[in-house]
Structure formats: C-alpha cells, structure tokens
C-alpha atoms as a PDB file:
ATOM      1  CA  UNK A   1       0.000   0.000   0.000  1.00  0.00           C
ATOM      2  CA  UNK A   2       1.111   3.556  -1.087  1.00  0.00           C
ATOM      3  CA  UNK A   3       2.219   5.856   1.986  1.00  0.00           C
ATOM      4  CA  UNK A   4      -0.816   8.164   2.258  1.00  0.00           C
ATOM      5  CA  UNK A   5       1.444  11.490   2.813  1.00  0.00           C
ATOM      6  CA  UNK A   6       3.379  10.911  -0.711  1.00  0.00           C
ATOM      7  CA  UNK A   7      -0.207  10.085  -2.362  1.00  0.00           C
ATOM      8  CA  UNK A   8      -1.349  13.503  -0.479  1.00  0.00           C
ATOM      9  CA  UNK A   9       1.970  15.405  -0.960  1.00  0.00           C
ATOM     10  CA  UNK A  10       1.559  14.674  -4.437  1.00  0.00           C
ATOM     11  CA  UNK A  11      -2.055  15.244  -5.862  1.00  0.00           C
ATOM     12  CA  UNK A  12      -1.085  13.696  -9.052  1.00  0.00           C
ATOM     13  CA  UNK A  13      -2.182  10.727 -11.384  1.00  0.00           C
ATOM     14  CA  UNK A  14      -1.262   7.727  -9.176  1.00  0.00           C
ATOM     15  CA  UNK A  15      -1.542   3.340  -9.529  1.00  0.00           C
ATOM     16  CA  UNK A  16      -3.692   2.586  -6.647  1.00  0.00           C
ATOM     17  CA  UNK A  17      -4.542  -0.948  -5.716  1.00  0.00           C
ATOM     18  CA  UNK A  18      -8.184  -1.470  -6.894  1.00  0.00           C
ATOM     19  CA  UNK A  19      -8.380  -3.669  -3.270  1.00  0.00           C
ATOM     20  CA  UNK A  20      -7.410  -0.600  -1.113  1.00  0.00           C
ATOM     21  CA  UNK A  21     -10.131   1.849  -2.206  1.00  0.00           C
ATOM     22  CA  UNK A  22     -13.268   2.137  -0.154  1.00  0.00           C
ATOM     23  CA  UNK A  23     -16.630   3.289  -2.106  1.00  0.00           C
ATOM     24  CA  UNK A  24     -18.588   4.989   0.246  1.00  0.00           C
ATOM     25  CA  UNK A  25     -22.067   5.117  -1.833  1.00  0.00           C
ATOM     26  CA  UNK A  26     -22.630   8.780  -1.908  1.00  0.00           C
ATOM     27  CA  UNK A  27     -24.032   9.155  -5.168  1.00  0.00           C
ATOM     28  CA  UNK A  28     -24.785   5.610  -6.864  1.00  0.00           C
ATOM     29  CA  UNK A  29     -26.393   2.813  -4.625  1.00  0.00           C
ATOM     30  CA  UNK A  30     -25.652   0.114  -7.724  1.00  0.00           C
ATOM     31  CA  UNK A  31     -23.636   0.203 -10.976  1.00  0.00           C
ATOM     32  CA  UNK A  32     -25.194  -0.261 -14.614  1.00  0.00           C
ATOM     33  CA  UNK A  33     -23.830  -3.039 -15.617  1.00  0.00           C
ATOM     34  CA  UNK A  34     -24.167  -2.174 -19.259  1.00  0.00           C
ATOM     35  CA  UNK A  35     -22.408   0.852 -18.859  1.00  0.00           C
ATOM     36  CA  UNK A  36     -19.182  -1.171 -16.882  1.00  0.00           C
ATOM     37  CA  UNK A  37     -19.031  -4.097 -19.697  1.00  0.00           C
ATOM     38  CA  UNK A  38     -18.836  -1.061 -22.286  1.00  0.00           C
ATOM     39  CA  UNK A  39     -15.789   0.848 -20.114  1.00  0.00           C
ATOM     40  CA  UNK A  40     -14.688  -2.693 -19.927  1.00  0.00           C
ATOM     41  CA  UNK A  41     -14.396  -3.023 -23.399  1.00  0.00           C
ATOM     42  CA  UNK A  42     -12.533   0.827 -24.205  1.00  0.00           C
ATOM     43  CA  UNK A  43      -9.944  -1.012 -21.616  1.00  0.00           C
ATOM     44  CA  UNK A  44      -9.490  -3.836 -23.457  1.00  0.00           C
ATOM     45  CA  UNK A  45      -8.769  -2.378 -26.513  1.00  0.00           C
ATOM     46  CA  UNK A  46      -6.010  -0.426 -25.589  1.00  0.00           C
ATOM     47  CA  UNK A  47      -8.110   3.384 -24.073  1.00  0.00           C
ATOM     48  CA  UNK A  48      -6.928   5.233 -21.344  1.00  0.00           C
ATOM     49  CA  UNK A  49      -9.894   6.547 -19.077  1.00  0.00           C
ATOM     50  CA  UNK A  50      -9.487   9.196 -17.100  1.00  0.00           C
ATOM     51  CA  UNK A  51      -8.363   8.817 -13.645  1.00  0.00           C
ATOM     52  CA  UNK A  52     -10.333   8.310 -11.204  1.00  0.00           C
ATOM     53  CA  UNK A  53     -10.771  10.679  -8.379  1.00  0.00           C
ATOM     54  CA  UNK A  54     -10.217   9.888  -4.591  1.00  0.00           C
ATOM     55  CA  UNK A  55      -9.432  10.678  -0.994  1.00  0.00           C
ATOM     56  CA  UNK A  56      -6.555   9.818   1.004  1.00  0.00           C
ATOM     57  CA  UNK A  57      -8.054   8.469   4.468  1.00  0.00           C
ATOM     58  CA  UNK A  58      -6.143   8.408   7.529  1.00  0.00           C
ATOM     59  CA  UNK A  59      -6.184   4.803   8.337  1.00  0.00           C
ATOM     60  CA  UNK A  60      -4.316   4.381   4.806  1.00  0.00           C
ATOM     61  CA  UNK A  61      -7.214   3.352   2.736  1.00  0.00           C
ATOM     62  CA  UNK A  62      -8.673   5.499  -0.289  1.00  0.00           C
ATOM     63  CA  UNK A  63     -12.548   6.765  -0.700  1.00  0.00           C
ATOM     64  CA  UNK A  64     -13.777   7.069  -4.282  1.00  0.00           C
ATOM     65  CA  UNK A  65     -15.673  10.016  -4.979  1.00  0.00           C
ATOM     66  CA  UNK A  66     -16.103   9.747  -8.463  1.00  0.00           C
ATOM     67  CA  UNK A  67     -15.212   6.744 -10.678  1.00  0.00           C
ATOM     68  CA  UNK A  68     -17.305   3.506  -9.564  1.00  0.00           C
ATOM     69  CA  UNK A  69     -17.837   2.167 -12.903  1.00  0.00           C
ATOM     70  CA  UNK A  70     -14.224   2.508 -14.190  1.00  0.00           C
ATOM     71  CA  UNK A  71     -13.476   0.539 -10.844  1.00  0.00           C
ATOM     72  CA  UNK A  72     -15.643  -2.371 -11.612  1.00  0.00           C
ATOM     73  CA  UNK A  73     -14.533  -2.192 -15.048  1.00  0.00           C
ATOM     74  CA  UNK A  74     -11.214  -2.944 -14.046  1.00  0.00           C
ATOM     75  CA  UNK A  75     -12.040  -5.618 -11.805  1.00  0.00           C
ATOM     76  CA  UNK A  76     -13.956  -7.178 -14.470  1.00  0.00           C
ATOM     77  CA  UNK A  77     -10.579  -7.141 -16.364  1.00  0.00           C
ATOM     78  CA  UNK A  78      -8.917  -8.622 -13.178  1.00  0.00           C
ATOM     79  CA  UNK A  79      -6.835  -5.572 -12.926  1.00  0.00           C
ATOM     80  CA  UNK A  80      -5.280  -4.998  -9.775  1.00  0.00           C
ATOM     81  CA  UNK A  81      -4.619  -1.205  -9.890  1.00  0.00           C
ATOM     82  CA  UNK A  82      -6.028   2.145 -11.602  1.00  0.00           C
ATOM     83  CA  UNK A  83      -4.901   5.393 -12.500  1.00  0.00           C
ATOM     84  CA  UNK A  84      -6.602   7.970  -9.754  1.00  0.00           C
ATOM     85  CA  UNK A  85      -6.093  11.471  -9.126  1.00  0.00           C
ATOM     86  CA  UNK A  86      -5.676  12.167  -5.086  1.00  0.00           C
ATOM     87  CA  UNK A  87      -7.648  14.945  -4.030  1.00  0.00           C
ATOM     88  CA  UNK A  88      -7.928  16.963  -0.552  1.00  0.00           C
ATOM     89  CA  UNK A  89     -10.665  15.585   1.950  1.00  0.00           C
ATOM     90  CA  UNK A  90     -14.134  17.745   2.439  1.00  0.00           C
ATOM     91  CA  UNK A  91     -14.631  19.578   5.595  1.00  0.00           C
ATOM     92  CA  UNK A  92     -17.540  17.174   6.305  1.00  0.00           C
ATOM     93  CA  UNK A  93     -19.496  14.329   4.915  1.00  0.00           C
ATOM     94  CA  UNK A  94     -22.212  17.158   3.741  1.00  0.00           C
ATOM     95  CA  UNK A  95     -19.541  18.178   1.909  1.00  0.00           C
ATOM     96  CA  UNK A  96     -18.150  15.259   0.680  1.00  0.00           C
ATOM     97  CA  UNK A  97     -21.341  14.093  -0.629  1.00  0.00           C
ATOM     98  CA  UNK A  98     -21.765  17.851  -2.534  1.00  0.00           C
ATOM     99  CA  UNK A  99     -18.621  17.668  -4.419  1.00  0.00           C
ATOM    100  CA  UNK A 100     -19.408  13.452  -5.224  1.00  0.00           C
ATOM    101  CA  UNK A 101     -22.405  14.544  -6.539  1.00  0.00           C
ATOM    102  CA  UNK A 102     -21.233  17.504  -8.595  1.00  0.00           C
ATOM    103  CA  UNK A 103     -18.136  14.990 -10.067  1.00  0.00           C
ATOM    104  CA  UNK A 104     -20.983  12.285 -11.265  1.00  0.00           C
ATOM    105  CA  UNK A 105     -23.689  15.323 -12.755  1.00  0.00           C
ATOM    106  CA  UNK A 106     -20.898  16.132 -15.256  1.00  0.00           C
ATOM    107  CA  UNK A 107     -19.844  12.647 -15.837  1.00  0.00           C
ATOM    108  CA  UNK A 108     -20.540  10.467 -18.878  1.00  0.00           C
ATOM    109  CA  UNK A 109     -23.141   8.413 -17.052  1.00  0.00           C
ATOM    110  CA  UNK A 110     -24.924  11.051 -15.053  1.00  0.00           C
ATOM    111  CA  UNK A 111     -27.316  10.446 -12.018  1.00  0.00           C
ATOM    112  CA  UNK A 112     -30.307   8.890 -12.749  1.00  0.00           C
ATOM    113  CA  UNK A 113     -33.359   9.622 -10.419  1.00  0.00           C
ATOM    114  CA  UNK A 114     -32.840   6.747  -8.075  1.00  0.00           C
ATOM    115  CA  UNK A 115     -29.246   8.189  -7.785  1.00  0.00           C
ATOM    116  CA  UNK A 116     -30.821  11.235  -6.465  1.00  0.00           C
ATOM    117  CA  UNK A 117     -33.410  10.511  -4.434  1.00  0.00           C
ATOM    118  CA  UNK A 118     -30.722   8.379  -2.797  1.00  0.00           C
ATOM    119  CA  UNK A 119     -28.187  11.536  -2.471  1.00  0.00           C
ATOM    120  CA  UNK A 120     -31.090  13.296  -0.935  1.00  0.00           C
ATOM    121  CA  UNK A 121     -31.268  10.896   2.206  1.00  0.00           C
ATOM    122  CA  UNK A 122     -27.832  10.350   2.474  1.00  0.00           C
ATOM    123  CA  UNK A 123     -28.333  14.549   2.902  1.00  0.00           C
ATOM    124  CA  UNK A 124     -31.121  14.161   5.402  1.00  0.00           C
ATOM    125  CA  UNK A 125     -29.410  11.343   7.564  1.00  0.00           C
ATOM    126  CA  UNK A 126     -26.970  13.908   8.289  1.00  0.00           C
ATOM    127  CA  UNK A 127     -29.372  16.002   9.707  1.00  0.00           C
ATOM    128  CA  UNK A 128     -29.344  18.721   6.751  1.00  0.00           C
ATOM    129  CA  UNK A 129     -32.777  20.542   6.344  1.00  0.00           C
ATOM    130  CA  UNK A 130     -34.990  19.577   4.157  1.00  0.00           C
ATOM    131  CA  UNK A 131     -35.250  23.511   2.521  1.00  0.00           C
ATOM    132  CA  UNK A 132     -31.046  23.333   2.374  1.00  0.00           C
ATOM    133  CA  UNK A 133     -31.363  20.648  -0.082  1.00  0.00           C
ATOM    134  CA  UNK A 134     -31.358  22.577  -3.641  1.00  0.00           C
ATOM    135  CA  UNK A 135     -28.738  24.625  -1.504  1.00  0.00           C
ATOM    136  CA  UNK A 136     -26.441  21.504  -1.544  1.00  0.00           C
ATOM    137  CA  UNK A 137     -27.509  19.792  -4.601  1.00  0.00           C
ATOM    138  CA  UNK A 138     -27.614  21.327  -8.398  1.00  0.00           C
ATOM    139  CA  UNK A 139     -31.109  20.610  -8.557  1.00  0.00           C
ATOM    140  CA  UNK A 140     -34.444  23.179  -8.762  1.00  0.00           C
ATOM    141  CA  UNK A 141     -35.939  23.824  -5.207  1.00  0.00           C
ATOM    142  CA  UNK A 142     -39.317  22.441  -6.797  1.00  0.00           C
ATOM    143  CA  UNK A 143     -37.411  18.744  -7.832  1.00  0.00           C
ATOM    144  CA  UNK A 144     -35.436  18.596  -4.323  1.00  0.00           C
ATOM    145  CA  UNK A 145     -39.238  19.105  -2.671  1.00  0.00           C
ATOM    146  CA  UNK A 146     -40.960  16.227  -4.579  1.00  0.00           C
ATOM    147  CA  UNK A 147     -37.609  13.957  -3.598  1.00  0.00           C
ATOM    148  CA  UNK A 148     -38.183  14.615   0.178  1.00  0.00           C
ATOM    149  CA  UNK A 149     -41.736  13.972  -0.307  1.00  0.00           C
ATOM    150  CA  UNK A 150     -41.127  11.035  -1.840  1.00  0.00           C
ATOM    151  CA  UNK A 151     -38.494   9.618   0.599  1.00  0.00           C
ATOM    152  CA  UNK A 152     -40.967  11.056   3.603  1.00  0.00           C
ATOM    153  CA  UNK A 153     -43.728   8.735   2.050  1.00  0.00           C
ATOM    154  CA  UNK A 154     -41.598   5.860   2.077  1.00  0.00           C
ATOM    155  CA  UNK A 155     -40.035   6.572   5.908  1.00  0.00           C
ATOM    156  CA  UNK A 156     -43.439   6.595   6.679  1.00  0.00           C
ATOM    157  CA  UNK A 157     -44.956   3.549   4.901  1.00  0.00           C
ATOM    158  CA  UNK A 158     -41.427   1.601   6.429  1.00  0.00           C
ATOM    159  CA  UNK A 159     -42.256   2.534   9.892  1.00  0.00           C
ATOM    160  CA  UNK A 160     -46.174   1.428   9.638  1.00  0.00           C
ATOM    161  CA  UNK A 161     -44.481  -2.093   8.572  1.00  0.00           C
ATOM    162  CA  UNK A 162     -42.996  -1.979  11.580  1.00  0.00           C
ATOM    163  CA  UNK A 163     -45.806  -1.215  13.577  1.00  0.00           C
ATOM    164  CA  UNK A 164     -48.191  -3.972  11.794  1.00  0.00           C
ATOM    165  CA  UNK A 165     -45.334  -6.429  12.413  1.00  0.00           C
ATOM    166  CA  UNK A 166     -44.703  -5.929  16.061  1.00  0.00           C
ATOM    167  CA  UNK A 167     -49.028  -6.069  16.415  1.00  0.00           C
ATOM    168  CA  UNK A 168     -48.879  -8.877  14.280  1.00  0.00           C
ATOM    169  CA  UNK A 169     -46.140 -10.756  16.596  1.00  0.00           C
ATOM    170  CA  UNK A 170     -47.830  -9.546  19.603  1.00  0.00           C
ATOM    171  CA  UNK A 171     -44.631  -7.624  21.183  1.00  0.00           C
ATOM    172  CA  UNK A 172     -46.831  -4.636  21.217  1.00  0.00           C
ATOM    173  CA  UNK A 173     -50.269  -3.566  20.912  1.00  0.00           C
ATOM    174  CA  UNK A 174     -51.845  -0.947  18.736  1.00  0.00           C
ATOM    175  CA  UNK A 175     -51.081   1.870  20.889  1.00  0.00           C
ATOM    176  CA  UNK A 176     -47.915   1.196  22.232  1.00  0.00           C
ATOM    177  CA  UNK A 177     -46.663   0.466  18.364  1.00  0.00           C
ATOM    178  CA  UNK A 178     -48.001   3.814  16.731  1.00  0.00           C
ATOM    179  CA  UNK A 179     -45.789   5.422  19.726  1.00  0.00           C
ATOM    180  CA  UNK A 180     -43.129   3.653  19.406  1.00  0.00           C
ATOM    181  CA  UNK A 181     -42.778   4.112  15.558  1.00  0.00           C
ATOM    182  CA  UNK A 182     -44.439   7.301  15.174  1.00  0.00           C
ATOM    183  CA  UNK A 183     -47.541   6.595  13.602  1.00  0.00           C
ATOM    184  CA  UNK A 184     -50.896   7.585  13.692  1.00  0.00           C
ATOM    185  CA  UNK A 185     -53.060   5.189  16.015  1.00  0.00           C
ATOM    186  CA  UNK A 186     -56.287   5.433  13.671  1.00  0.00           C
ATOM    187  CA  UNK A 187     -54.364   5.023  10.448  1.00  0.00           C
ATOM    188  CA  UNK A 188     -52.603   1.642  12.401  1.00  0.00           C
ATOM    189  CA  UNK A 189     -55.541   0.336  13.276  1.00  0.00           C
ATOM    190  CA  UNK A 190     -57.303   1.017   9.923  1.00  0.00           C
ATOM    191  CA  UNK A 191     -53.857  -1.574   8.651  1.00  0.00           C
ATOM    192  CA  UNK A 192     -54.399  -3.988  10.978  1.00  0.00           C
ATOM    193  CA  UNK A 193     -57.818  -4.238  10.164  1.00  0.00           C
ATOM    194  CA  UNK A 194     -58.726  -3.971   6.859  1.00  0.00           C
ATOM    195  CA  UNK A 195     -56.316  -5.164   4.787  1.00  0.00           C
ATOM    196  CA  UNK A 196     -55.050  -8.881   3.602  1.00  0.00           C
ATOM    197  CA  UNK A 197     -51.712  -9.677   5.268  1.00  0.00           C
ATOM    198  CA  UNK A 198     -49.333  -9.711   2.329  1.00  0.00           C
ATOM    199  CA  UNK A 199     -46.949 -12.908   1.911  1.00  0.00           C
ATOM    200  CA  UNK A 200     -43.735 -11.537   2.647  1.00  0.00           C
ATOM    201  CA  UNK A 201     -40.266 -13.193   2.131  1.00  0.00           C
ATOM    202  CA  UNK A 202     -38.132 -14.816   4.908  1.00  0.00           C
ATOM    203  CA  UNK A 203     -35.220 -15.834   5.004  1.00  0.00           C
ATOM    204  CA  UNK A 204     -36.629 -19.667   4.591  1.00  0.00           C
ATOM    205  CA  UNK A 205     -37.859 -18.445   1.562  1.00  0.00           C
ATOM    206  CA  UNK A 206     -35.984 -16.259  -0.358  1.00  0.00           C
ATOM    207  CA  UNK A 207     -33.091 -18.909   0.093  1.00  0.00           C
ATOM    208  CA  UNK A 208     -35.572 -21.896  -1.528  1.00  0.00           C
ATOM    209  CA  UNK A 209     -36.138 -19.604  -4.526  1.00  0.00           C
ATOM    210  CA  UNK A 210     -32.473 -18.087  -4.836  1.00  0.00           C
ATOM    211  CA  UNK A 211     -31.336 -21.895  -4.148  1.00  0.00           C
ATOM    212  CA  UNK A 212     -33.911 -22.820  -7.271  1.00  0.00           C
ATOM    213  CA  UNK A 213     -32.855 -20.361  -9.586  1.00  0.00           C
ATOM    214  CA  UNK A 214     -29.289 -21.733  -8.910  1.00  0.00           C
ATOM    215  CA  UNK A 215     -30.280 -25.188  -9.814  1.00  0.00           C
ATOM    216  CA  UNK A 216     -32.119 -24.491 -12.905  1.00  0.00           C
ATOM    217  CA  UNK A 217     -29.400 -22.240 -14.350  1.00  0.00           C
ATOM    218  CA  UNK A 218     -26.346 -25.053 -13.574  1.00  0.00           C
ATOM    219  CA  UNK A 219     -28.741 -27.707 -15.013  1.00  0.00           C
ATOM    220  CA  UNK A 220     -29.064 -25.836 -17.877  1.00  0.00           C
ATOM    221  CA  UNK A 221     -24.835 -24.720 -18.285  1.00  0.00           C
ATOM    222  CA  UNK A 222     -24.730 -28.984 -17.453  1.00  0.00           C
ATOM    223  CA  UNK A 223     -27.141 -29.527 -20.353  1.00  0.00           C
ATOM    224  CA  UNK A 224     -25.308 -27.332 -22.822  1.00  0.00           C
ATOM    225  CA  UNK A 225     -22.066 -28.592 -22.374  1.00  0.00           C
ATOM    226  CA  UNK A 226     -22.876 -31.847 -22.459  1.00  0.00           C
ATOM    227  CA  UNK A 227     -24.622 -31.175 -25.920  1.00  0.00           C
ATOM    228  CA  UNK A 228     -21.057 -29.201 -26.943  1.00  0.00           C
ATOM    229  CA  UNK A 229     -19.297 -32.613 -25.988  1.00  0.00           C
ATOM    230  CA  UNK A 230     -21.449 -34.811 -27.997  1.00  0.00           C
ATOM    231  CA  UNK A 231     -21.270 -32.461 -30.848  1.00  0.00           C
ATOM    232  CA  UNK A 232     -17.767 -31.986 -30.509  1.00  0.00           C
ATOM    233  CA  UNK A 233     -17.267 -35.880 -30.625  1.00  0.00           C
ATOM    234  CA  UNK A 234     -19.056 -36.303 -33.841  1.00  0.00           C
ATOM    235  CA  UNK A 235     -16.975 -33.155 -35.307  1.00  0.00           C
ATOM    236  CA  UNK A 236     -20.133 -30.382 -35.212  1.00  0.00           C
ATOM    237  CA  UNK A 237     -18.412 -28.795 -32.757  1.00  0.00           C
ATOM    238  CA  UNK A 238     -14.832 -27.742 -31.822  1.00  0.00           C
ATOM    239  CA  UNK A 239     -12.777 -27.307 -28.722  1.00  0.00           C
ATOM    240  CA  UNK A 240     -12.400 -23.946 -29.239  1.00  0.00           C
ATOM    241  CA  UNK A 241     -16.642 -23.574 -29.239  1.00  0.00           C
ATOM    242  CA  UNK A 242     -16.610 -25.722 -25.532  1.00  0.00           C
ATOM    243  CA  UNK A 243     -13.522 -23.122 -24.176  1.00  0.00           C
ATOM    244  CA  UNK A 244     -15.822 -20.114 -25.249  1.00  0.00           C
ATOM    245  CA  UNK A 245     -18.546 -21.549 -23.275  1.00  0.00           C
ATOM    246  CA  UNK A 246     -16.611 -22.538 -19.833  1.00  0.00           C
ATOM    247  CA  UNK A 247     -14.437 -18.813 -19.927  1.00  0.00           C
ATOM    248  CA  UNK A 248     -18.402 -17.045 -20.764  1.00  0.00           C
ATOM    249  CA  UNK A 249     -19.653 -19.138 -17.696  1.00  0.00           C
ATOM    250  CA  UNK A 250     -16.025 -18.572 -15.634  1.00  0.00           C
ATOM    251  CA  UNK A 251     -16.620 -14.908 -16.305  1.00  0.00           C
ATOM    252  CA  UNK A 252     -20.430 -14.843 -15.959  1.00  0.00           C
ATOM    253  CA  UNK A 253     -19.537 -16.483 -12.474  1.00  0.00           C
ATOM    254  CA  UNK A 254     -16.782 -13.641 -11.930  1.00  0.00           C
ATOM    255  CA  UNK A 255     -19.330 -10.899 -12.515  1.00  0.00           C
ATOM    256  CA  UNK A 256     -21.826 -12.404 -10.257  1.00  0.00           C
ATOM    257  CA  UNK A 257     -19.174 -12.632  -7.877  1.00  0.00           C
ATOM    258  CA  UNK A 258     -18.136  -9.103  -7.942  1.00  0.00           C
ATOM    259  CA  UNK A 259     -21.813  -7.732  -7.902  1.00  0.00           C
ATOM    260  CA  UNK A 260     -22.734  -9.772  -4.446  1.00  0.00           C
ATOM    261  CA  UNK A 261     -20.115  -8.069  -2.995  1.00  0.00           C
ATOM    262  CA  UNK A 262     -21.534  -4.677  -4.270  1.00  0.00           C
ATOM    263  CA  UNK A 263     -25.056  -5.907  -2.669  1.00  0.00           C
ATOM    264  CA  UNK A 264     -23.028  -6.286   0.874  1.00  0.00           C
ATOM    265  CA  UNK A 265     -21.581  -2.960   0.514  1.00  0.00           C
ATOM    266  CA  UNK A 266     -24.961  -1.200  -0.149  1.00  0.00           C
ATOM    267  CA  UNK A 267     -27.099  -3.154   2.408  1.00  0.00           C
ATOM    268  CA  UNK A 268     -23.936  -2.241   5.011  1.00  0.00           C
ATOM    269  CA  UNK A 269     -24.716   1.796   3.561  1.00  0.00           C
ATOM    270  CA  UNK A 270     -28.361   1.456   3.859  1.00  0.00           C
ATOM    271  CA  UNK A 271     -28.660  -0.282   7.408  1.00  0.00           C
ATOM    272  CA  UNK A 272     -26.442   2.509   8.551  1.00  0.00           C
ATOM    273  CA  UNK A 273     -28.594   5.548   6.732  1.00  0.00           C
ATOM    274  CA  UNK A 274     -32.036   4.010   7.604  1.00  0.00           C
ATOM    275  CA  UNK A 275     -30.599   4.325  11.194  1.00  0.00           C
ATOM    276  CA  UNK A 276     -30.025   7.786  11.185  1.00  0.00           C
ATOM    277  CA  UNK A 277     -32.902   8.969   9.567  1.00  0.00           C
ATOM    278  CA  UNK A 278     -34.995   6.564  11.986  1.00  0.00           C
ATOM    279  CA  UNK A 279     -33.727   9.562  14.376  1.00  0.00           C
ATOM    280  CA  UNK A 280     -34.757  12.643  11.783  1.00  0.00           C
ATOM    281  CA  UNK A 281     -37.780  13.921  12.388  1.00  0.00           C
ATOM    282  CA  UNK A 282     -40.424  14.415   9.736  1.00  0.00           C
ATOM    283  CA  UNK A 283     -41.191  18.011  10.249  1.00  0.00           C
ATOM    284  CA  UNK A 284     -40.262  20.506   7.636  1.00  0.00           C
END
C-alpha cells in the first residue's frame, strides 16, 4: 500500500490498488452493468480513461468520490490497480457528498433519479434541512421538494411495517406500536384491520427460490455442455466452441461474484442511513 502522505503530498495521477479503495455510496447505490461491460471493453482495446478521483483516508485506505464504474470495469478485467487522481478531503461528509455529486452530474453516465433521491437521504441522515437541499444539490428547489416527499412517504410507509409487524407478533399492541414508531393510532388500526396480510419473504424463503434459480441455471450450463461434448465428438463442434462456453460461464460467475459483494456494501450503507434517519424527524 502507497504511503498516504506521498499520495497527499503529491495530488497527481497515481496506480492505486483497486483492493485498497473504499466506495462509500454517496451518489450511486448500484452500478449499470451495461455501462461497466462497455468501459470494460474501451480497456481492453487499448483506451486510457481518465483517472479516477479519490481521498486519502487516515487509516491508509482510499474513498472514491467519483469513478465507480471505471473501478468495476477494471475488476472485471482482473486488474489490480487504476490510474486515480488524489484529491484533498471535504470539511464534512455534507460536503463530501456535494462535491461526489457535482463529479458524477458532469460525468458520462450522469445520475439517474434513483441516484438522487438516494443523495437526498444520504443529505437528510446527516441532519441537513430539508429547505437546504437545492442549496447543496444542483437541482431546482421544486425537484429537491418532490424527492423529500417522496423519501418522507416511504419513511413513513417503512415505519407502519414496523408497527403492523410488532401487532402482528404480539410484542406490542396498537397503541404502544403507533408510539413507538411514530404513527398515527387510527391510520394503524385502519392496517391492521382492513387489509389482507401480504406474503412476505423470509429468510426460509428467499433462500428456496435463490437456491432454485441456482439449480435451474447449472442444469441448464450442465445440459449445454454436455450437448457441446457430444457435438464436438461427432466433429459439429470444436474445442475452441466448448472453451468459449466454460471462460463465458467462468466470467459470468466472476461478474456475479463481484456484484454480491456490491449488494453487501450497499445493504452495510443502507442499514447505517435508515438508522439515522430513523432519528430525523419528519417536520419541515
């Protein structure tokens, strides 16, 4: 690992190792895939990207703030480092999350709306004001107000869950709930008694169907190759056809691989933000 005061004393075009940069979700919750397998290609054929841009952290460890998709580009490639311009650390996260932000708006793959609603309560876990917003962000006052709404709709709808659940289990009762997860009593009770209990997933579950999936997509690799094998025995097919197939199912398999990990980070990121804005409150 690079000594963080030459990378700081430096601020210029670096090789980091791809494994010692942390992304810190501040803009984009996931990648587009279609848009890393296309920087993935430019790489491949010989382009230079630009560099991407980062902080030097004090435990010795990088933070992207802009450059995500050239990053899982290169780890599609299996390359261990990138070019990255060092940069000076924000006064704050607010800040940090201002100048990500800005970095990605005049990118080549610029935020999409789920990028920004996303941005906006990353601003309002840090206790930033819901009329500072279009302060912070380049976005019209008007668009910032229909984001809060939007997340304040789904704060709300999350904590009723809640509420139903714990009635549901019997840990609390109608009352006690709405307190406890700020909710209006009548609205509750209105929940608990009119509607159908939707089937949700558990764990149990959502591992049988994952676990399913699985099996029907390795039957069906299992079934192809075998085909490739018989073919390839009465000369319809060639080795070379088979190795295409195992390296597209070895890199498949990579990918998938790769983007679990990306899952993990961004549950870890949301866990953490749906905790602090548990703690916001919803007036203006």
């Amino acid at each position: 690992m690079r000594k963080i005061a030459a990378a700081a004393q430096s601020r210029g075009i670096l090789e980091i190792a791809v494994a010692d940069l942390q992304v810190p979700f501040y803009v984009r919750q996931k990648t587009d895939q279609d848009h890393v397998l296309f920087l993935a290609e430019l790489m491949e054929g010989g382009v230079q990207l630009d560099p991407i841009t980062i902080v030097a952290n004090a435990d010795g460890s990088y933070s992207v703030r802009d450059g995500r998709h050239r990053i899982e580009a290169s780890r599609l490639l299996d390359r261990l480092t990138i070019r990255a311009k060092v940069v000076p650390p924000a006064k704050d996260v607010v800040s940090e999350i201002k100048l990500a932000f800005e970095a990605n708006v005049g990118g080549a793959l610029p935020p999409s709306r789920e990028d920004i609603e996303h941005t906006v309560r990353l601003l309002l876990s840090q206790n930033v004001a819901r009329k500072d917003i279009a302060k912070i962000l380049p976005i019209p006052t008007s668009l910032a107000h229909k984001y809060v709404q939007s997340i304040n709709m789904k704060q709300l709808r999350a904590r009723m869950n809640q509420a139903i659940q714990a009635v549901s289990e019997g840990s609390l009762n109608a009352p006690q709930a709405a307190e406890k997860f700020r909710v209006d009593l009548e609205a509750l009770r209105r929940e608990l008694g009119g509607r159908k209990k939707k089937r949700k997933h558990g764990g149990a579950e959502v591992k049988r169907i994952i676990s399913s999936k699985y099996r029907s997509l390795a039957q069906y690799n299992a079934t192809t190759l075998r085909r490739l094998f018989a073919e390839m025995e009465d000369g319809e097919a060639s080795a070379g056809v088979i190795e295409t197939a195992l390296k597209t199912m070895s890199d498949l398999n990579r990918k998938l691989g790769v983007n679990v990990q990306n899952w993990r980070d961004r549950l870890k990121q949301a866990q953490n933000t749906n905790a602090k804005l548990a703690n916001v409150s919803d007036d203006e």
